[in-house]
C-alpha atoms as a PDB file:
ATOM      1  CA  UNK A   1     -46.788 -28.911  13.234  1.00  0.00           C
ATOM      2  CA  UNK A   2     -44.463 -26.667  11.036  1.00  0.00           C
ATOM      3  CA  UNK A   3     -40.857 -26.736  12.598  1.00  0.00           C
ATOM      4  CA  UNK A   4     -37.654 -24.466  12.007  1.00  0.00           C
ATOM      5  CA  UNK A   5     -34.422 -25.118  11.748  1.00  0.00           C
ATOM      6  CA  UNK A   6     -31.960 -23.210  14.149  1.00  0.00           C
ATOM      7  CA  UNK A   7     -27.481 -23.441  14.202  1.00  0.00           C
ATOM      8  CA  UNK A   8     -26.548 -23.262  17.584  1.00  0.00           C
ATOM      9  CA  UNK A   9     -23.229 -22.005  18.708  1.00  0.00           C
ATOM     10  CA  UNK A  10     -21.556 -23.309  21.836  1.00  0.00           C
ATOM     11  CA  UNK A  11     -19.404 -20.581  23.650  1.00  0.00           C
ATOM     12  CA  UNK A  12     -16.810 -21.382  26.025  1.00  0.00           C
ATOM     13  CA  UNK A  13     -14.058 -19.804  28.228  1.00  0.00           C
ATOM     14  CA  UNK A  14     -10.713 -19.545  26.431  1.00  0.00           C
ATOM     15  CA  UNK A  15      -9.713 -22.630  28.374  1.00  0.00           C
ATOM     16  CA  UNK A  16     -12.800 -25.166  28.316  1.00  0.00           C
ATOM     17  CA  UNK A  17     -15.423 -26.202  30.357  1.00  0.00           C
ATOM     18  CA  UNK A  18     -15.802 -25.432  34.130  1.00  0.00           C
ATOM     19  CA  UNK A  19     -17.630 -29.025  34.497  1.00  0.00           C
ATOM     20  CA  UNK A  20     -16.122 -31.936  35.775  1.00  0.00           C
ATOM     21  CA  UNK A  21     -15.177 -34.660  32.963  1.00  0.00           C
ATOM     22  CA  UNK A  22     -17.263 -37.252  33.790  1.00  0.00           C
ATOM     23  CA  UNK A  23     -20.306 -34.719  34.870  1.00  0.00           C
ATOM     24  CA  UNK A  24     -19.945 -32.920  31.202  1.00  0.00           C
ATOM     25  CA  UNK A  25     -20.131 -36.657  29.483  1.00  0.00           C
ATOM     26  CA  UNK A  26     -23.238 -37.414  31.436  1.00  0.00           C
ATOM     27  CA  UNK A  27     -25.395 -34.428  30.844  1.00  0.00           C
ATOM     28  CA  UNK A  28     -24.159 -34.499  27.005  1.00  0.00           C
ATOM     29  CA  UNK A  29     -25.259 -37.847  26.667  1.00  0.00           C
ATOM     30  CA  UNK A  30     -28.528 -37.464  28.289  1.00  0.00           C
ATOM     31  CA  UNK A  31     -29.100 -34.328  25.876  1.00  0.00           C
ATOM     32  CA  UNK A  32     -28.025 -35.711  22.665  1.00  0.00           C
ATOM     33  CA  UNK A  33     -30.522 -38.959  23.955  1.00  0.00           C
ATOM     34  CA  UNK A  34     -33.396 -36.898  24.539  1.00  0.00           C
ATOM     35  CA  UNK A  35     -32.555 -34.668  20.973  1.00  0.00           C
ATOM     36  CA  UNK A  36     -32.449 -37.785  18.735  1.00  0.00           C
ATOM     37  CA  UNK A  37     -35.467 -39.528  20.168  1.00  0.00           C
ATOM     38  CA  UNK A  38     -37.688 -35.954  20.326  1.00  0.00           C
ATOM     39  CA  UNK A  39     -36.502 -35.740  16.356  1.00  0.00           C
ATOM     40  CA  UNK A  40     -34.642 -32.135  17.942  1.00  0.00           C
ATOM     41  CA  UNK A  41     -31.359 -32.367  17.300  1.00  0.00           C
ATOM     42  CA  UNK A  42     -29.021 -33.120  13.895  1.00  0.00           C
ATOM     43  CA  UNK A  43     -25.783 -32.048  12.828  1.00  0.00           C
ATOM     44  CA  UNK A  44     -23.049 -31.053  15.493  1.00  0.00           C
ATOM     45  CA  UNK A  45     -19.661 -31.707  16.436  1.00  0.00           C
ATOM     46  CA  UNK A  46     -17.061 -29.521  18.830  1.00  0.00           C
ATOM     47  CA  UNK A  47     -14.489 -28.097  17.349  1.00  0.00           C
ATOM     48  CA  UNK A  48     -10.801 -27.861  17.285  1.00  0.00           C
ATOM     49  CA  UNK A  49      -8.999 -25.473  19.393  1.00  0.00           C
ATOM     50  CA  UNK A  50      -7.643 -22.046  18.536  1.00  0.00           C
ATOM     51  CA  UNK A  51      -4.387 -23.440  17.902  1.00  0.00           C
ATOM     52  CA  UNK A  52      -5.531 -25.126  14.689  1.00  0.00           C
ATOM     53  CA  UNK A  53      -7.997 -22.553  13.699  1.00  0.00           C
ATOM     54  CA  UNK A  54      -7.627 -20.136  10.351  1.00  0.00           C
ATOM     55  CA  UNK A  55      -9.403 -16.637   9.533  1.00  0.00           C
ATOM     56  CA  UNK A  56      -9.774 -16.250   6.152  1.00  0.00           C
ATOM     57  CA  UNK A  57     -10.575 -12.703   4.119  1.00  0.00           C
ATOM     58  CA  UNK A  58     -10.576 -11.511   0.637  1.00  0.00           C
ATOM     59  CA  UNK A  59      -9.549  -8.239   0.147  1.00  0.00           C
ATOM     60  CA  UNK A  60      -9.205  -6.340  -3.171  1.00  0.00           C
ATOM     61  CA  UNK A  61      -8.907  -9.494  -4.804  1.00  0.00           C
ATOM     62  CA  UNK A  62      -6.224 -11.231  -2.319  1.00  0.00           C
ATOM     63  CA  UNK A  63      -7.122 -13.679  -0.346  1.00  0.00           C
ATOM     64  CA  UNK A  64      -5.312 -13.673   3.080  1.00  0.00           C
ATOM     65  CA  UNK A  65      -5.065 -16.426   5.553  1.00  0.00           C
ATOM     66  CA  UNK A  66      -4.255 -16.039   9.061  1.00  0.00           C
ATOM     67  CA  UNK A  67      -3.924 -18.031  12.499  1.00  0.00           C
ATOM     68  CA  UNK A  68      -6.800 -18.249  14.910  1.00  0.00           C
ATOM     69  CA  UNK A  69      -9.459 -15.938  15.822  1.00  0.00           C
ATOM     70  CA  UNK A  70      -9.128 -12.543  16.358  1.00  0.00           C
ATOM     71  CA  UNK A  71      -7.005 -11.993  19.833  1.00  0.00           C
ATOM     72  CA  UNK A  72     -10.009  -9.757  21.182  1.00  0.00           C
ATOM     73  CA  UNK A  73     -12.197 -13.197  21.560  1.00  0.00           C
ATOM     74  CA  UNK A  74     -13.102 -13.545  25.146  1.00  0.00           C
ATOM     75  CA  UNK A  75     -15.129 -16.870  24.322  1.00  0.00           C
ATOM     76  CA  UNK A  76     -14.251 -19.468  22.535  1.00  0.00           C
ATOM     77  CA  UNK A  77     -15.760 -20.595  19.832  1.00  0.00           C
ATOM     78  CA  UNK A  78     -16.081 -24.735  20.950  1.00  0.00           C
ATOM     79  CA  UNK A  79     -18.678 -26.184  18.946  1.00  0.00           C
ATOM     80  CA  UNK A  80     -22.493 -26.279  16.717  1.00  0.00           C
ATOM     81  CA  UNK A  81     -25.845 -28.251  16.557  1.00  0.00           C
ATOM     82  CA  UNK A  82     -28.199 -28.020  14.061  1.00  0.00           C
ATOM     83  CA  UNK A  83     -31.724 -28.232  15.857  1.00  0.00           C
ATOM     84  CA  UNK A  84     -35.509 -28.660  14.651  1.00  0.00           C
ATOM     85  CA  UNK A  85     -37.953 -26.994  16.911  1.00  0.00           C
ATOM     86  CA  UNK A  86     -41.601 -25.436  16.982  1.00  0.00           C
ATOM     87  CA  UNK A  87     -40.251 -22.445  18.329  1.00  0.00           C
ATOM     88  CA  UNK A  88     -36.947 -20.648  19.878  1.00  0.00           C
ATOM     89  CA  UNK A  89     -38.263 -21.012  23.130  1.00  0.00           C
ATOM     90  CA  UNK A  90     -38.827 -24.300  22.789  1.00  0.00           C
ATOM     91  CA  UNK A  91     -34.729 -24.711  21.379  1.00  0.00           C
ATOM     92  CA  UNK A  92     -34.054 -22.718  24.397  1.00  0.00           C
ATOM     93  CA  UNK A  93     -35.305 -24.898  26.798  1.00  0.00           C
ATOM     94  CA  UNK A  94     -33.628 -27.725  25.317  1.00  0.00           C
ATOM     95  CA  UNK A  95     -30.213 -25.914  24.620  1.00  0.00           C
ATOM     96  CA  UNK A  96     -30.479 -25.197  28.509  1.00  0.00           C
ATOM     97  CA  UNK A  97     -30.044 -28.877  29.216  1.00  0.00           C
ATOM     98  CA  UNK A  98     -26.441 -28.544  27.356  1.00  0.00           C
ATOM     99  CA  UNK A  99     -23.175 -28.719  29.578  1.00  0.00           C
ATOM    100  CA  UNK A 100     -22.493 -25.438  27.325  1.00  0.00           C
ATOM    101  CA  UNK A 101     -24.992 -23.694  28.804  1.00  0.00           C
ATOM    102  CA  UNK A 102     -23.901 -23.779  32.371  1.00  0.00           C
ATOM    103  CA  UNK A 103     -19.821 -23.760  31.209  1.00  0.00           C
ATOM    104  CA  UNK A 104     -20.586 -21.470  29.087  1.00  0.00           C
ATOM    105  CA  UNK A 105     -23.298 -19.486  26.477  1.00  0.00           C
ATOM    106  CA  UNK A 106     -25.685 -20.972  23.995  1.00  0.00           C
ATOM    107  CA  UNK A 107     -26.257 -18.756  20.674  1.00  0.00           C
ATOM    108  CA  UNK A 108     -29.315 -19.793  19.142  1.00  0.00           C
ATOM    109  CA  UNK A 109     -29.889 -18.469  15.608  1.00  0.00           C
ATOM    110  CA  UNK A 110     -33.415 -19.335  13.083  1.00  0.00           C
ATOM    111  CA  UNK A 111     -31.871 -20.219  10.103  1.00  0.00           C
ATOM    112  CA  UNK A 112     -33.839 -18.432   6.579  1.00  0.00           C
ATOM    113  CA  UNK A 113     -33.996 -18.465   3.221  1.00  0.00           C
ATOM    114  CA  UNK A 114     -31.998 -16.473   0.712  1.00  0.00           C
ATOM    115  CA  UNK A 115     -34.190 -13.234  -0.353  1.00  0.00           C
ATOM    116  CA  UNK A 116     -33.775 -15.114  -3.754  1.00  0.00           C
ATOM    117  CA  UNK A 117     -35.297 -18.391  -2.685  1.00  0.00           C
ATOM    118  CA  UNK A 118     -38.248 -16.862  -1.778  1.00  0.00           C
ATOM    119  CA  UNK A 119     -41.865 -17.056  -3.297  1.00  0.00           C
ATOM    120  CA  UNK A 120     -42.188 -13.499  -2.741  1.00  0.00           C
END
């Protein structure tokens, strides 16, 4: 069976997850237990918070660096996963067994070539 790769991004409130500690922990671990044995789930990590974070833009040859994301952010921005799956819905209905996805939103995206890496 041919599978596709898909980057997930975890969304969050501003100010973390809704879930208890110790409730966020367990369904993470069960996920992350069920991705690596199904061959589902790679790369991922959270990430640090918006105090740490940078923005950076080149503009007319000038690159400028600048604090955080942009203040209009309503979610935050609080992790990623690479998955392998048959299908989206199929990386759907394993994303929905993330703490993210009841704390917060899942953004799954199919991951493609270059136009320039193509046979075409």
């Amino acid at each position: 069976m041919t599978t596709q790769q898909y980057l997930v991004l975890h969304l969050t409130d501003a100010d973390g997850s809704a879930l208890a500690e110790g409730e966020d922990r367990r369904m993470l671990e069960s996920w992350a237990d069920e991705g690596v044995e199904a061959g589902t789930v790679g790369l991922g990590s959270p990430v640090a918070g918006r105090d740490r974070a940078k923005s950076v833009v080149v503009r007319d040859g000038r690159t400028i660096v600048t604090d955080g994301p942009f203040p209009e952010f309503k979610e935050w921005f609080a992790g990623y996963d690479i998955l392998e799956a048959e299908s989206i819905e199929q990386a759907a209905a394993y994303m929905a067994k993330h703490p993210t996805a009841l704390a917060g939103r899942v953004l799954i995206l199919p991951t493609v070539e270059h136009s320039w890496e193509t046979d075409d």
